[in-house]
N, C-alpha and C. Protein backbone atom coordinates (compact mmCIF):
# COMPACT_ATOMS: atom_id res chain seq x y z
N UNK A 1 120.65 -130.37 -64.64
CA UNK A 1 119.25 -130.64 -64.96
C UNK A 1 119.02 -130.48 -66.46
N UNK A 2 119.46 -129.71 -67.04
CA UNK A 2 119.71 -129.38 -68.45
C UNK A 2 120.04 -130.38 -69.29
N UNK A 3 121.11 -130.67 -68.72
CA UNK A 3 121.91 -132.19 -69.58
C UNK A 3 120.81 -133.47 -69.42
N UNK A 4 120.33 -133.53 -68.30
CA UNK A 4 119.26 -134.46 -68.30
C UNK A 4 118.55 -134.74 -69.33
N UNK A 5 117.73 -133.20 -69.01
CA UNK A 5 116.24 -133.04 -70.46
C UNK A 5 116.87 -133.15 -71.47
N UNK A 6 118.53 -133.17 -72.13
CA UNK A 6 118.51 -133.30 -73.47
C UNK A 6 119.00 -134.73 -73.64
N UNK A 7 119.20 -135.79 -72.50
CA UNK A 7 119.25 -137.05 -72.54
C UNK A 7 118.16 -137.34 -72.79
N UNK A 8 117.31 -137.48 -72.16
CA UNK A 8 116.00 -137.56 -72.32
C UNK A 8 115.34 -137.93 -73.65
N UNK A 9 115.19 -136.42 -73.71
CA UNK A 9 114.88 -136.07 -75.22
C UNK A 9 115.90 -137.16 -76.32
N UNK A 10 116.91 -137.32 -76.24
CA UNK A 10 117.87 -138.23 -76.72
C UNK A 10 117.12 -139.67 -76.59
N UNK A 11 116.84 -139.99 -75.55
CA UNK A 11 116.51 -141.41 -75.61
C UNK A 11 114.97 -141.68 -76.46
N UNK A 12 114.47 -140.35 -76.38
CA UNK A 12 112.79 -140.63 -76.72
C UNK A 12 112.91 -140.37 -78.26
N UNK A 13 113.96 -140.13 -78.79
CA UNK A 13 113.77 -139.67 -80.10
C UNK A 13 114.25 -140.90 -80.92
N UNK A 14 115.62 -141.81 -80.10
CA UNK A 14 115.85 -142.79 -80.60
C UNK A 14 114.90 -144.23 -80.71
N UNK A 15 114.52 -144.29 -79.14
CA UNK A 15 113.03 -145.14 -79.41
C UNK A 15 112.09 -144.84 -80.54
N UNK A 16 111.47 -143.77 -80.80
CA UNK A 16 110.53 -143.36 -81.38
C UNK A 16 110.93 -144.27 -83.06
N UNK A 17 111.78 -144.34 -83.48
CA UNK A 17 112.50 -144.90 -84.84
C UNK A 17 112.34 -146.38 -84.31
N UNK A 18 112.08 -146.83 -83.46
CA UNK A 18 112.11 -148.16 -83.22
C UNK A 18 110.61 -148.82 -83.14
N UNK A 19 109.61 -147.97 -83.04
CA UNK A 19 108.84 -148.26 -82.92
C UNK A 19 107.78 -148.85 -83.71
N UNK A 20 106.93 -149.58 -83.66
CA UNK A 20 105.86 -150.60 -84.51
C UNK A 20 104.98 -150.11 -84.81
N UNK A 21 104.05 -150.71 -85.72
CA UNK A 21 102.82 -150.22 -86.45
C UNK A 21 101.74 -150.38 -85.05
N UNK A 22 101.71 -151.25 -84.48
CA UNK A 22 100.30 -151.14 -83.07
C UNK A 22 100.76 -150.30 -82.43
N UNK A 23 102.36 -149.61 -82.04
CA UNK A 23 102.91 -149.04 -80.78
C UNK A 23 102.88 -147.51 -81.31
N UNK A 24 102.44 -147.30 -81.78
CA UNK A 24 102.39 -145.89 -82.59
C UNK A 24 101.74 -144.60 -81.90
N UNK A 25 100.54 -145.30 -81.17
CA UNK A 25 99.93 -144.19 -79.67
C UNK A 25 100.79 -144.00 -78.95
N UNK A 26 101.42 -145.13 -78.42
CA UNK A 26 102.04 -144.75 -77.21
C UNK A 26 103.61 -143.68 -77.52
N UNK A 27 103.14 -142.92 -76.18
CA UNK A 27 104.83 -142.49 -76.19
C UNK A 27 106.16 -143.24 -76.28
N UNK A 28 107.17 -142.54 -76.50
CA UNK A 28 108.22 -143.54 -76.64
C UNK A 28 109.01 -143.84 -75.34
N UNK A 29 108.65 -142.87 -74.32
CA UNK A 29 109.49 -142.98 -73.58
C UNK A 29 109.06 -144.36 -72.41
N UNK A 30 107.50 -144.62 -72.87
CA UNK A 30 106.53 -145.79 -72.14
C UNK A 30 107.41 -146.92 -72.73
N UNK A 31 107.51 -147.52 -73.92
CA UNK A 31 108.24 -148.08 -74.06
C UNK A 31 108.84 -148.75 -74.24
N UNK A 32 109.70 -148.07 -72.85
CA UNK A 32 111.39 -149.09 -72.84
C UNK A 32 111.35 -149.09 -70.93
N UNK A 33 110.24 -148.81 -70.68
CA UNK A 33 109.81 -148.56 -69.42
C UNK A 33 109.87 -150.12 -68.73
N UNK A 34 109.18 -150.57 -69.12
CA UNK A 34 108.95 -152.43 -68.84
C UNK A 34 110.04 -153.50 -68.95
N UNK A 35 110.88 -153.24 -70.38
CA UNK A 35 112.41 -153.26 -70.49
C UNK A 35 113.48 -152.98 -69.33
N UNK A 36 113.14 -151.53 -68.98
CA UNK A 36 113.96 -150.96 -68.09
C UNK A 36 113.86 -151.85 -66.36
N UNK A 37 112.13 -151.96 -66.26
CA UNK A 37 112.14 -152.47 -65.38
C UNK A 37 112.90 -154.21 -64.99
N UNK A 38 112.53 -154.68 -65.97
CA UNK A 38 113.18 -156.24 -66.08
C UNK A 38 114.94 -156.02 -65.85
N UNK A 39 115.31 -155.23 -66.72
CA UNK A 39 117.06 -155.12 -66.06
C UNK A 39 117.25 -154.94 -65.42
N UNK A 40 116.71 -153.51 -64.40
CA UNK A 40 117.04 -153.26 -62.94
C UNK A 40 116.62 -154.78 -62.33
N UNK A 41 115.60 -155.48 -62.48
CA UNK A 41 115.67 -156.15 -61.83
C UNK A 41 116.29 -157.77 -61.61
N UNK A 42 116.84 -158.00 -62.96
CA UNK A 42 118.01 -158.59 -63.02
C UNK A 42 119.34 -157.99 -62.36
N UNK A 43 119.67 -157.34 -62.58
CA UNK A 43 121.08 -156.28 -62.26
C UNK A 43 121.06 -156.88 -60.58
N UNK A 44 120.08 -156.43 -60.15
CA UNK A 44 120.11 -156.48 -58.50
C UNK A 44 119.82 -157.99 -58.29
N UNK A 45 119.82 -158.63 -59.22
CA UNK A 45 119.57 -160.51 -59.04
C UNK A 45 118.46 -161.36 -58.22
N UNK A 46 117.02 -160.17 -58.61
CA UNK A 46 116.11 -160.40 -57.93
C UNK A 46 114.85 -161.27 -58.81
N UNK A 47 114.29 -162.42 -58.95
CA UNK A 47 113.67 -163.47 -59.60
C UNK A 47 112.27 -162.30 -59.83
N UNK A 48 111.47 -162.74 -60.77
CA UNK A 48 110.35 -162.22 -61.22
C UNK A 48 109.53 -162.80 -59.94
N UNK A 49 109.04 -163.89 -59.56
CA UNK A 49 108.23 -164.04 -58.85
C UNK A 49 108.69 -163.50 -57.10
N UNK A 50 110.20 -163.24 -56.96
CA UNK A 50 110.21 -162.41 -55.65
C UNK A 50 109.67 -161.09 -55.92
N UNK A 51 109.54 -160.44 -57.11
CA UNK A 51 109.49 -159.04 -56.78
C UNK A 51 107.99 -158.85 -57.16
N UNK A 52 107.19 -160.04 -57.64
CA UNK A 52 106.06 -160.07 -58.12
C UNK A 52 104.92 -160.05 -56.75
N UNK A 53 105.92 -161.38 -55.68
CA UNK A 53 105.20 -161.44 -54.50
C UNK A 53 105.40 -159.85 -53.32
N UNK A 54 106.78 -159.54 -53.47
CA UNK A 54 106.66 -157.75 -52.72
C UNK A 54 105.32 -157.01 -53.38
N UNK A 55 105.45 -156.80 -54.77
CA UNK A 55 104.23 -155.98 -55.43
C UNK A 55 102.72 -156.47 -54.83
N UNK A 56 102.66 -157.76 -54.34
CA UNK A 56 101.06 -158.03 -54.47
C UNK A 56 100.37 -158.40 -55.31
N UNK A 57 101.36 -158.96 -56.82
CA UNK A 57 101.12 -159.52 -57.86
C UNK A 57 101.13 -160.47 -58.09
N UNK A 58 100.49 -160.72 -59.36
CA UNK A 58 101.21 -162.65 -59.99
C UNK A 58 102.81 -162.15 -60.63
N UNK A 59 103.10 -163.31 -60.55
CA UNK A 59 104.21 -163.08 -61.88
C UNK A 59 103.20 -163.22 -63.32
N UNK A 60 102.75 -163.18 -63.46
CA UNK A 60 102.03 -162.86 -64.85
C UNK A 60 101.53 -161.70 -65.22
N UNK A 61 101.20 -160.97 -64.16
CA UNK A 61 101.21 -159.16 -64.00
C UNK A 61 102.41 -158.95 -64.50
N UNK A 62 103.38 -159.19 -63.79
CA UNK A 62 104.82 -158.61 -63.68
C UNK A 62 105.08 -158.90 -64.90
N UNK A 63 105.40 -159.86 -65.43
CA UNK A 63 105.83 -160.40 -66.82
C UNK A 63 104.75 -159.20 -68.09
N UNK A 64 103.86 -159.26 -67.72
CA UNK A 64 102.66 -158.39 -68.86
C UNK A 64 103.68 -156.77 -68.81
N UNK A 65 103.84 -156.27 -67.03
CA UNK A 65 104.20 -155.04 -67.14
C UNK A 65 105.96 -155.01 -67.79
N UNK A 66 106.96 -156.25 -67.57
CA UNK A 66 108.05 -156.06 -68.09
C UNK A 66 108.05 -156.00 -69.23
N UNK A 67 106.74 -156.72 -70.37
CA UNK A 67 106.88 -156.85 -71.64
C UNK A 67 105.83 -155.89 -72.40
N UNK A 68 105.77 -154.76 -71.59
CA UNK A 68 105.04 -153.62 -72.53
C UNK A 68 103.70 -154.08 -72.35
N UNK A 69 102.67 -154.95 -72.14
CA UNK A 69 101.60 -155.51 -72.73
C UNK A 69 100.86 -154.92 -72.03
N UNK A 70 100.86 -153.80 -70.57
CA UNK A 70 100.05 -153.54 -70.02
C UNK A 70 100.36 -151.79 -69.47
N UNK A 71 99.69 -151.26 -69.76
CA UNK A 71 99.93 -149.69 -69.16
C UNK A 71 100.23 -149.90 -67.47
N UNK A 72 101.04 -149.16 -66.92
CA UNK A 72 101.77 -148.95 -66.19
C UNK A 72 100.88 -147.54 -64.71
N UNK A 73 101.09 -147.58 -63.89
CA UNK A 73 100.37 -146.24 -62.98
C UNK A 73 101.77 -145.75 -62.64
N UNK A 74 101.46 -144.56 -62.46
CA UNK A 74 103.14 -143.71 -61.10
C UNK A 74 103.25 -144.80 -59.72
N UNK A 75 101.78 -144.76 -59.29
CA UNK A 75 101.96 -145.42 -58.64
C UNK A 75 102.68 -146.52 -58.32
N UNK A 76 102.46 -147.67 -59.10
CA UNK A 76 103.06 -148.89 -59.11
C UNK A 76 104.26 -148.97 -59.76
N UNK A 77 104.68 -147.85 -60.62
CA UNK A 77 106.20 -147.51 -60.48
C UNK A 77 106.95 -146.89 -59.22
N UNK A 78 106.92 -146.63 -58.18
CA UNK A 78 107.50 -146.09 -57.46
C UNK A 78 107.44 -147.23 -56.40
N UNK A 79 106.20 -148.32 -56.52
CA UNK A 79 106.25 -149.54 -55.65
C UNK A 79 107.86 -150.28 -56.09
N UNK A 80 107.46 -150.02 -57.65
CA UNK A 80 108.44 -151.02 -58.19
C UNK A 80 109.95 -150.51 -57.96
N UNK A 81 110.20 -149.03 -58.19
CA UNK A 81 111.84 -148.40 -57.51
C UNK A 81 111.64 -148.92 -56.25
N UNK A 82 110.88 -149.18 -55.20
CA UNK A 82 111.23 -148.99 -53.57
C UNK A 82 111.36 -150.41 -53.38
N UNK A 83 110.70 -151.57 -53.92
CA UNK A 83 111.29 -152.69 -53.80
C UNK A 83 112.47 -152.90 -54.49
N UNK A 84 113.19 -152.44 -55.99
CA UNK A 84 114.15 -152.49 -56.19
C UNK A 84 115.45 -151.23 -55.90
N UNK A 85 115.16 -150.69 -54.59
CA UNK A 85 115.73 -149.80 -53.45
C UNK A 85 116.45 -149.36 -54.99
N UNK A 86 115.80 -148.41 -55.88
CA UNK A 86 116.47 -147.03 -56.51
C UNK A 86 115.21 -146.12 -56.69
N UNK A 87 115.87 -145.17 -57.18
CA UNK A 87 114.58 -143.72 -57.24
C UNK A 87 114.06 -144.13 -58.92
N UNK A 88 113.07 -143.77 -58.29
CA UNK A 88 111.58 -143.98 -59.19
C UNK A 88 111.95 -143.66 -60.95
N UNK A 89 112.79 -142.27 -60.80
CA UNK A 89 113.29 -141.92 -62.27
C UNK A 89 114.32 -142.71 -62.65
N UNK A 90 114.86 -143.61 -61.95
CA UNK A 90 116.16 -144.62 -62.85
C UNK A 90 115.15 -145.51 -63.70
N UNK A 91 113.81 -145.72 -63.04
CA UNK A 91 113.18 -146.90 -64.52
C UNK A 91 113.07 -146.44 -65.59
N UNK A 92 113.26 -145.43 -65.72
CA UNK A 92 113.03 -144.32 -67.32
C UNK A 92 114.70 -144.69 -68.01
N UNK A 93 115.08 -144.76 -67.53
CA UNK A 93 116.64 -145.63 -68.37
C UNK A 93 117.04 -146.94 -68.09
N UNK A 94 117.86 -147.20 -68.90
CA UNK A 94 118.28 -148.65 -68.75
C UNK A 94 119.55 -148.08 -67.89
N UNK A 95 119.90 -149.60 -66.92
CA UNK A 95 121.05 -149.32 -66.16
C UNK A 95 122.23 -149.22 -66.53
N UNK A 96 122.66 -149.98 -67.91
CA UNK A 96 123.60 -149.99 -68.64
C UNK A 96 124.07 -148.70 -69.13
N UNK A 97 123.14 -147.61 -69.30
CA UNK A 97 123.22 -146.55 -69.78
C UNK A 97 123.95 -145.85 -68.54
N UNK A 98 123.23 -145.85 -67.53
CA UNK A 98 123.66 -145.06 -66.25
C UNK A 98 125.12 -145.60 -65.90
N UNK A 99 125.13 -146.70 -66.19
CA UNK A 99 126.53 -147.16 -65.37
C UNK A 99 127.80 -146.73 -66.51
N UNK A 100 127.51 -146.96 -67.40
CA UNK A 100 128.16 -147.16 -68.57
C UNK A 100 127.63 -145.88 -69.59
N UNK A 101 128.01 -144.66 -69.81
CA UNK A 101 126.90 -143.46 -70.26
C UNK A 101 127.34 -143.68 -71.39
N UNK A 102 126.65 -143.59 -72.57
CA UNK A 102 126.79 -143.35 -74.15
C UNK A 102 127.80 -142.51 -74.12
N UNK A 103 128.59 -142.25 -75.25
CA UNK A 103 129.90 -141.85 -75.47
C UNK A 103 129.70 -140.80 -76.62
């Protein structure tokens, strides 16, 4: 659990240097959140408008929430892990990371 929080902390510190003059409120760990979500859901080879129609969305929701443009609930993150069958905390990383861990 330890090693976690200092991944973590690792990833939010490196975002934070990446970040823009409008993106400056937000936390860093928000994000790469929308990012994260779009790969998992490539990875598993699932189309924006299938996972848009599970959610109850447009794909134009979906697209707003993959591209940062729209704040995010717990809620509708944990819709979004259970249609893409992983736990809720893998959208907080990219999969590449998990599969493949920084060195």
């Amino acid at each position: 659990m330890f090693s976690l929080k200092i991944y973590l902390l690792s990833l939010i510190l490196q975002s934070s240097t990446k970040m823009s003059v409008p993106e400056k409120n937000k936390q860093p760990y928000l994000l790469n959140i929308g990012i994260n979500i779009r790969k998992w859901r490539e990875l598993k080879g699932i189309k924006q408008e299938q996972l848009a129609t599970k959610l109850g969305i447009t794909k134009a929701a979906l697209s707003n929430i993959e591209n940062n443009k729209t704040d995010i609930s717990l809620h509708r993150l944990e819709d979004i892990a259970m249609c893409l069958e992983i736990e809720t905390m893998k959208l907080f990383f990219n999969p590449i990371d998990l599969i493949f861990p920084p060195i």
